[in-house]
PDB file of N, CA and C in Angstrom:
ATOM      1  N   UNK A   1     -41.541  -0.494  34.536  1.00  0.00           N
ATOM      2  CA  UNK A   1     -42.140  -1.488  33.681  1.00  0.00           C
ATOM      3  C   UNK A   1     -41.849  -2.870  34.271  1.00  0.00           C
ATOM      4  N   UNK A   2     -42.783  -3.560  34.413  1.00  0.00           N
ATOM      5  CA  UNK A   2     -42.685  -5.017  35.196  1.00  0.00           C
ATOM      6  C   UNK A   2     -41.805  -6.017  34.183  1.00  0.00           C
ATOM      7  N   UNK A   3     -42.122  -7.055  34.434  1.00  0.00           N
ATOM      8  CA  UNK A   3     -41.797  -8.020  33.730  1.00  0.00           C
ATOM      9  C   UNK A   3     -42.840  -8.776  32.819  1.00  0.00           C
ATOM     10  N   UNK A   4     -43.968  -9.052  33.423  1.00  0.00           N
ATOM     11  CA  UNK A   4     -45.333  -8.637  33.063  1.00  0.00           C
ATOM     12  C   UNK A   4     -45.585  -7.987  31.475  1.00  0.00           C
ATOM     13  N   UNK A   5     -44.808  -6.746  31.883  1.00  0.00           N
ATOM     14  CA  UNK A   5     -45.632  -5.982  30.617  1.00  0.00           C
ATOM     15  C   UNK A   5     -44.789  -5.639  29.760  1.00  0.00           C
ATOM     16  N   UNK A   6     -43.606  -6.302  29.893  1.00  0.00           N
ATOM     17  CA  UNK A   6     -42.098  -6.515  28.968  1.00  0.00           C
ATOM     18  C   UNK A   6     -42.829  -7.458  28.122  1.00  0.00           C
ATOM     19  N   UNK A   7     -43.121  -8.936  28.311  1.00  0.00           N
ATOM     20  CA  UNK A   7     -43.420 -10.025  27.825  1.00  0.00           C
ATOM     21  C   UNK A   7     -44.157  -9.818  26.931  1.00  0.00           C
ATOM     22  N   UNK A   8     -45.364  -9.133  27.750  1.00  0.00           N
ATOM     23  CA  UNK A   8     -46.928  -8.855  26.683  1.00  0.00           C
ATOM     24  C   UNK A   8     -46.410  -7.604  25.440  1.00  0.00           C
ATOM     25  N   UNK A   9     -45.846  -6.823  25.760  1.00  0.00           N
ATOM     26  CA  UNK A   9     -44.749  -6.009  24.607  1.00  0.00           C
ATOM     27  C   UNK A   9     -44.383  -6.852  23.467  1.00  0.00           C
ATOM     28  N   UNK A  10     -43.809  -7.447  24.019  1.00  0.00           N
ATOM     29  CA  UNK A  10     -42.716  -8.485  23.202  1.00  0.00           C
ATOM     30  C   UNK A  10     -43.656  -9.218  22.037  1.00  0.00           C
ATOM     31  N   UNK A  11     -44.288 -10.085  22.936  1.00  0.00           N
ATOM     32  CA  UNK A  11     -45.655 -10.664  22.365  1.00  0.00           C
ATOM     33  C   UNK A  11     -46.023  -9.910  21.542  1.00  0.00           C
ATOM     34  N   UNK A  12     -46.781  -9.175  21.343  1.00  0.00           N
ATOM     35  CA  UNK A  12     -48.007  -8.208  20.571  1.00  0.00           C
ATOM     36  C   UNK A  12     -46.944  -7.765  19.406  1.00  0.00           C
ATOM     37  N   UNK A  13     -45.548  -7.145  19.887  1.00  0.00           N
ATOM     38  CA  UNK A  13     -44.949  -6.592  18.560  1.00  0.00           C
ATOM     39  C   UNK A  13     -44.349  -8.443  17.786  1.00  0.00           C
ATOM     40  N   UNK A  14     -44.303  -9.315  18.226  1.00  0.00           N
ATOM     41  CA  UNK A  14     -43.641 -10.262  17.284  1.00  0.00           C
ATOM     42  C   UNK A  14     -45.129 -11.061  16.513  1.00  0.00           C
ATOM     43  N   UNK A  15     -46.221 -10.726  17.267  1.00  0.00           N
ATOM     44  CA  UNK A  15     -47.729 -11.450  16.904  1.00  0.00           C
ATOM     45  C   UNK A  15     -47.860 -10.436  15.665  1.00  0.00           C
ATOM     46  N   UNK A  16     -48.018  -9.122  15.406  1.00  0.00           N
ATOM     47  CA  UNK A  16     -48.442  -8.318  14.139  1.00  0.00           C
ATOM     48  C   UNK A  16     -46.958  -8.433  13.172  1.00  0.00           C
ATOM     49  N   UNK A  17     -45.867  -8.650  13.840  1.00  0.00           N
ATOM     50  CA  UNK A  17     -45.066  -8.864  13.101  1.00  0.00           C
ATOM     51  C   UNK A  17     -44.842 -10.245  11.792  1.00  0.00           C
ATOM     52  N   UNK A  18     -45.464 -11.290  12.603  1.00  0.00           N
ATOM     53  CA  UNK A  18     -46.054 -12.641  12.176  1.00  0.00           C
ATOM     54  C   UNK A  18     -47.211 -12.122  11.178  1.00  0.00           C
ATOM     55  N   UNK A  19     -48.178 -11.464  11.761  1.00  0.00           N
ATOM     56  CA  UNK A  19     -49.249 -11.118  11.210  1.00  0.00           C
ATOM     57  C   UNK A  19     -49.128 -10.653   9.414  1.00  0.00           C
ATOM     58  N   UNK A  20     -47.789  -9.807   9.519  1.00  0.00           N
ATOM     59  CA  UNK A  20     -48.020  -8.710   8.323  1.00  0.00           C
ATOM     60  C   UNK A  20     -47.919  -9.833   7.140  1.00  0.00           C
ATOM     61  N   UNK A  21     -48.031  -9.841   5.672  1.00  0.00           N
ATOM     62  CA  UNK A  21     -47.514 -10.714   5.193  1.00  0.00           C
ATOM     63  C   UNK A  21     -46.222 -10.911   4.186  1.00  0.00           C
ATOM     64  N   UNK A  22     -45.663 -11.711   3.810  1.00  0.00           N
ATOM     65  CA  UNK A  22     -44.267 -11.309   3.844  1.00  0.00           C
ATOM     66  C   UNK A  22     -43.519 -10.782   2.792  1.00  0.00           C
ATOM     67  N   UNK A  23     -43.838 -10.416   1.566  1.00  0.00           N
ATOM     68  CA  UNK A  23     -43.735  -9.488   0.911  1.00  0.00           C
ATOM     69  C   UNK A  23     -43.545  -8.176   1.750  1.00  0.00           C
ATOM     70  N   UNK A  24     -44.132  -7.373   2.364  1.00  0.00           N
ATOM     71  CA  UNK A  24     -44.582  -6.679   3.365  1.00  0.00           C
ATOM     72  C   UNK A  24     -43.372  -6.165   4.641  1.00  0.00           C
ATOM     73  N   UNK A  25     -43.385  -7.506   5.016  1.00  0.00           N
ATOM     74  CA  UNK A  25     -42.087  -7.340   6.212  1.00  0.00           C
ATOM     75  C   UNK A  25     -40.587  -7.457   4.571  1.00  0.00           C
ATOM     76  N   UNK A  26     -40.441  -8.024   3.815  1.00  0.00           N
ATOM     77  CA  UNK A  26     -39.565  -7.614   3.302  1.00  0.00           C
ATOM     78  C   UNK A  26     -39.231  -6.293   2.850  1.00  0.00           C
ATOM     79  N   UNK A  27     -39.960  -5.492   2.106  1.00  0.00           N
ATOM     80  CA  UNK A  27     -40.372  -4.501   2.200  1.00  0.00           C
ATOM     81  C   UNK A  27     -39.835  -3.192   2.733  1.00  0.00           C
ATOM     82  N   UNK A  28     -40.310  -3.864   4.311  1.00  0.00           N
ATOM     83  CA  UNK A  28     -39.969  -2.994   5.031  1.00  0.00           C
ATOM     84  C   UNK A  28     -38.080  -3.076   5.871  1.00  0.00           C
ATOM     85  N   UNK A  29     -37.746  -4.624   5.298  1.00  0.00           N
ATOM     86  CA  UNK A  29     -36.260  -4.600   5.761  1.00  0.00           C
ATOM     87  C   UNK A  29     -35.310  -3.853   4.893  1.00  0.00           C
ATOM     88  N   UNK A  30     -35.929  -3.879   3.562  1.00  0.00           N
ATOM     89  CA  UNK A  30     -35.442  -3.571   2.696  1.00  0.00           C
ATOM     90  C   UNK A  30     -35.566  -1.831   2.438  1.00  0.00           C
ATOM     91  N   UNK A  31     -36.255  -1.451   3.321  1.00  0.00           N
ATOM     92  CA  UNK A  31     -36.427   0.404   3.435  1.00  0.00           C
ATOM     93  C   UNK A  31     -35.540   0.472   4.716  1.00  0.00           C
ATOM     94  N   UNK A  32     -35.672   0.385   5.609  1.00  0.00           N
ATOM     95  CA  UNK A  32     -34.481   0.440   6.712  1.00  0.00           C
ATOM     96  C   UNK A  32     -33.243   0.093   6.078  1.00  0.00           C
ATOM     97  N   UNK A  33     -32.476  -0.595   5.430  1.00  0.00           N
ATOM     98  CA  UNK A  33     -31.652  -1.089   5.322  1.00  0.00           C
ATOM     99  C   UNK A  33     -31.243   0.257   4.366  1.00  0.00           C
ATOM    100  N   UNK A  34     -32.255   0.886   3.747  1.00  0.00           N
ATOM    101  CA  UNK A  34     -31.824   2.086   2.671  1.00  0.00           C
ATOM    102  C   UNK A  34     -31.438   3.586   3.577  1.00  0.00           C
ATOM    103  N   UNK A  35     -32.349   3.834   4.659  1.00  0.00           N
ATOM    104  CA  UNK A  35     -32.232   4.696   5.313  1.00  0.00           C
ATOM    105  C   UNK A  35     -30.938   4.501   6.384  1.00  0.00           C
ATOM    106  N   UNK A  36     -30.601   3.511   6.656  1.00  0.00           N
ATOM    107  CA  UNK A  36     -29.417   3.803   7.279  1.00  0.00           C
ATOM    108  C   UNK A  36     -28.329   4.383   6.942  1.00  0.00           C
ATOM    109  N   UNK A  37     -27.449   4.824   7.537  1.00  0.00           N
ATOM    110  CA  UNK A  37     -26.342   5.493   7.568  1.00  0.00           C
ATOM    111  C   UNK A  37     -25.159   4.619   7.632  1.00  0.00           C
ATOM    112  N   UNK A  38     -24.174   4.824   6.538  1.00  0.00           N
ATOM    113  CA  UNK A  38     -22.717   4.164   6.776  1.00  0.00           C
ATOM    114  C   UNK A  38     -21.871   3.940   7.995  1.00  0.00           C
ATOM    115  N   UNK A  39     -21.394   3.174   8.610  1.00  0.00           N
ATOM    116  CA  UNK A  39     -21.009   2.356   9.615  1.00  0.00           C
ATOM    117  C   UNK A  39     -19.990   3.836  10.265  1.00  0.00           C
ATOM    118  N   UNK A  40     -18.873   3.906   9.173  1.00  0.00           N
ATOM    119  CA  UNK A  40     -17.867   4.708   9.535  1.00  0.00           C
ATOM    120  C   UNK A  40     -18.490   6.260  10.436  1.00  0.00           C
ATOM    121  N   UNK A  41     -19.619   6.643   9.016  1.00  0.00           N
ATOM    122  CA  UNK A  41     -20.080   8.114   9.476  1.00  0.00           C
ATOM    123  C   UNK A  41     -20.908   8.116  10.705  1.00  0.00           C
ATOM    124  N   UNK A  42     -21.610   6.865  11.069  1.00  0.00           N
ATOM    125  CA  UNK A  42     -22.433   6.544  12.450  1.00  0.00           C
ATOM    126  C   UNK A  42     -21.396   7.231  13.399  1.00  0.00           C
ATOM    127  N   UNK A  43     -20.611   6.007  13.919  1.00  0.00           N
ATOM    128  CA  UNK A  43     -19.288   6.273  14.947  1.00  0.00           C
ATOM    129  C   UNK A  43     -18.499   7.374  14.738  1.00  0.00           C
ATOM    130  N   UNK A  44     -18.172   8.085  13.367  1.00  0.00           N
ATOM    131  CA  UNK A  44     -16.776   8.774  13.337  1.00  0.00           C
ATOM    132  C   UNK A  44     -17.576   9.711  12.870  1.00  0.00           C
ATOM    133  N   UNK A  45     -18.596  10.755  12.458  1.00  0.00           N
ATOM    134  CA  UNK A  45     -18.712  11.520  11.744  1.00  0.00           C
ATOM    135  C   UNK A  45     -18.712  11.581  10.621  1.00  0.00           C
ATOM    136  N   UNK A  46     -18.064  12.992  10.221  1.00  0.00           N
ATOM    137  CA  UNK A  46     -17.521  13.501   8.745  1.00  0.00           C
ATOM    138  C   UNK A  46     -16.308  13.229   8.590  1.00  0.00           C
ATOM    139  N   UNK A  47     -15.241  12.836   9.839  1.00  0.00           N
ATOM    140  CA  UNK A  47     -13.949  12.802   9.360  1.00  0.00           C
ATOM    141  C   UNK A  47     -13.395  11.637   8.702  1.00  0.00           C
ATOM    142  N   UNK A  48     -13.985  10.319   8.400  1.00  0.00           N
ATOM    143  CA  UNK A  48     -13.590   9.379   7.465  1.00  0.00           C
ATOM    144  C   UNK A  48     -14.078   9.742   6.062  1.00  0.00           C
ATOM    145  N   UNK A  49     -15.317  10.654   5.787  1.00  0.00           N
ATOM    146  CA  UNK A  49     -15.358  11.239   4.348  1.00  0.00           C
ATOM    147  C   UNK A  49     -14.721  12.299   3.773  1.00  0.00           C
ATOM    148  N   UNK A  50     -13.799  12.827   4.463  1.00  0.00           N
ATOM    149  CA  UNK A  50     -13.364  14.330   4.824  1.00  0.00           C
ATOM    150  C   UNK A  50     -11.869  13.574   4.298  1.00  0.00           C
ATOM    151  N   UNK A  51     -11.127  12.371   4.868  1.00  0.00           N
ATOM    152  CA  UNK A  51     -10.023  11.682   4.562  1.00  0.00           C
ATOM    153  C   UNK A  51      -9.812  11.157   3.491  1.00  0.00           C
ATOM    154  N   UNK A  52     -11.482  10.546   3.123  1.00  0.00           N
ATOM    155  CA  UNK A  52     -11.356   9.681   1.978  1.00  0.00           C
ATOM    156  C   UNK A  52     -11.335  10.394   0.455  1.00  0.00           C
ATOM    157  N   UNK A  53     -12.016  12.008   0.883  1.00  0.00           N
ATOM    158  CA  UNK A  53     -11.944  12.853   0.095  1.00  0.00           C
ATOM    159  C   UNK A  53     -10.493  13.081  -0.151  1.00  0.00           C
ATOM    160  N   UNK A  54     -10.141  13.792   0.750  1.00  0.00           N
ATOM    161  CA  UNK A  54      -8.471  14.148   0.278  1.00  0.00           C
ATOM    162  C   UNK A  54      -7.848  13.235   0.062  1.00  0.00           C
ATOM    163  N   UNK A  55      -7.543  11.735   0.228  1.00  0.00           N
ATOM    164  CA  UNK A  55      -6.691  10.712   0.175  1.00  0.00           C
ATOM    165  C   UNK A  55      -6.885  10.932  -1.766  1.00  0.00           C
ATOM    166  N   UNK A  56      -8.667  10.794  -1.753  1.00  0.00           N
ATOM    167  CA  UNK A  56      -8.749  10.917  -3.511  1.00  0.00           C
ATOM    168  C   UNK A  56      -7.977  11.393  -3.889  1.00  0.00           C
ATOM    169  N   UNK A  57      -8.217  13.088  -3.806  1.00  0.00           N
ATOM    170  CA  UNK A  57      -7.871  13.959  -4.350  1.00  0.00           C
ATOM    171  C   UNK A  57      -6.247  14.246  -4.229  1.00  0.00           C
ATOM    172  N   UNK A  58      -5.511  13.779  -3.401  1.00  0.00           N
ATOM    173  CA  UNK A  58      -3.901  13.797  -3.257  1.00  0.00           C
ATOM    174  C   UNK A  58      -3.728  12.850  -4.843  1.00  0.00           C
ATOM    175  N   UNK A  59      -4.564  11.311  -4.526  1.00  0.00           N
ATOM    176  CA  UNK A  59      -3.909  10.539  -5.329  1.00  0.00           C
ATOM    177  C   UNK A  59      -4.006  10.919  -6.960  1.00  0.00           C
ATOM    178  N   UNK A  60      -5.203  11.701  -7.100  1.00  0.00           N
ATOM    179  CA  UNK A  60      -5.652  12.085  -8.643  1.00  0.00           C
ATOM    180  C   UNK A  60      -4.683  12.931  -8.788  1.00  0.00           C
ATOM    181  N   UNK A  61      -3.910  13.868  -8.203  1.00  0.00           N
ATOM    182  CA  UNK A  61      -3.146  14.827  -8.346  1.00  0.00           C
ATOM    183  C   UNK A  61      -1.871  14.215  -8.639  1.00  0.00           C
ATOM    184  N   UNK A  62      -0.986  13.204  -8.379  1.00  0.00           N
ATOM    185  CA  UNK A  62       0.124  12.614  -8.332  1.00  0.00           C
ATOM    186  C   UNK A  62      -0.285  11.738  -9.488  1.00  0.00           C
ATOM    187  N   UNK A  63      -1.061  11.073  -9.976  1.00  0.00           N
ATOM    188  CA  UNK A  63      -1.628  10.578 -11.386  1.00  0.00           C
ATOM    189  C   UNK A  63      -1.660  11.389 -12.278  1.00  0.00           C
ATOM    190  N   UNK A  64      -1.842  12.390 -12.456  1.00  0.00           N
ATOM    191  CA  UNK A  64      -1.630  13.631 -13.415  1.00  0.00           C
ATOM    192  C   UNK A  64      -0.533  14.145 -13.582  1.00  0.00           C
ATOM    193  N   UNK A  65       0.553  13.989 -12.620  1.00  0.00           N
ATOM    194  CA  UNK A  65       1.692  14.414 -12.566  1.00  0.00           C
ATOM    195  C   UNK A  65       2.960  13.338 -13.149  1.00  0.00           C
ATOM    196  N   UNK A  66       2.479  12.408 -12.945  1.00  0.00           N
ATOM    197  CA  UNK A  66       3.057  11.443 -13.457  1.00  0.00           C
ATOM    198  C   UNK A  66       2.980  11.107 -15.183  1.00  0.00           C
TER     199      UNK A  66
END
């Protein structure tokens, strides 16, 4: 891919991007922003929900005991 046809890329997606209107592009930040995935589970998996689970569940157990 040249440099050329990087630019004209660039161009065309920020021109319909301009284009849409903005209700629209909000919209749509606001659906990505839903479909993403939590920071931790991106990088680490299951094992920060897997921790945060048991950390719960230790602490609910020692609250009851008390």
């Amino acid at each position: 891919m040249s440099t050329n046809d990087y630019v004209r890329f660039v161009t065309q997606q920020f021109v319909s991007y301009m284009d849409a209107p903005k209700e629209d592009r909000k919209q749509q930040k606001q659906q990505r922003r839903a479909e993403k995935e939590p920071f931790l589970n991106k990088w680490f998996g299951v094992m920060p929900l897997s921790a945060t689970l048991f950390y719960r569940n230790v602490k609910n157990k020692r609250k009851k005991s008390s």
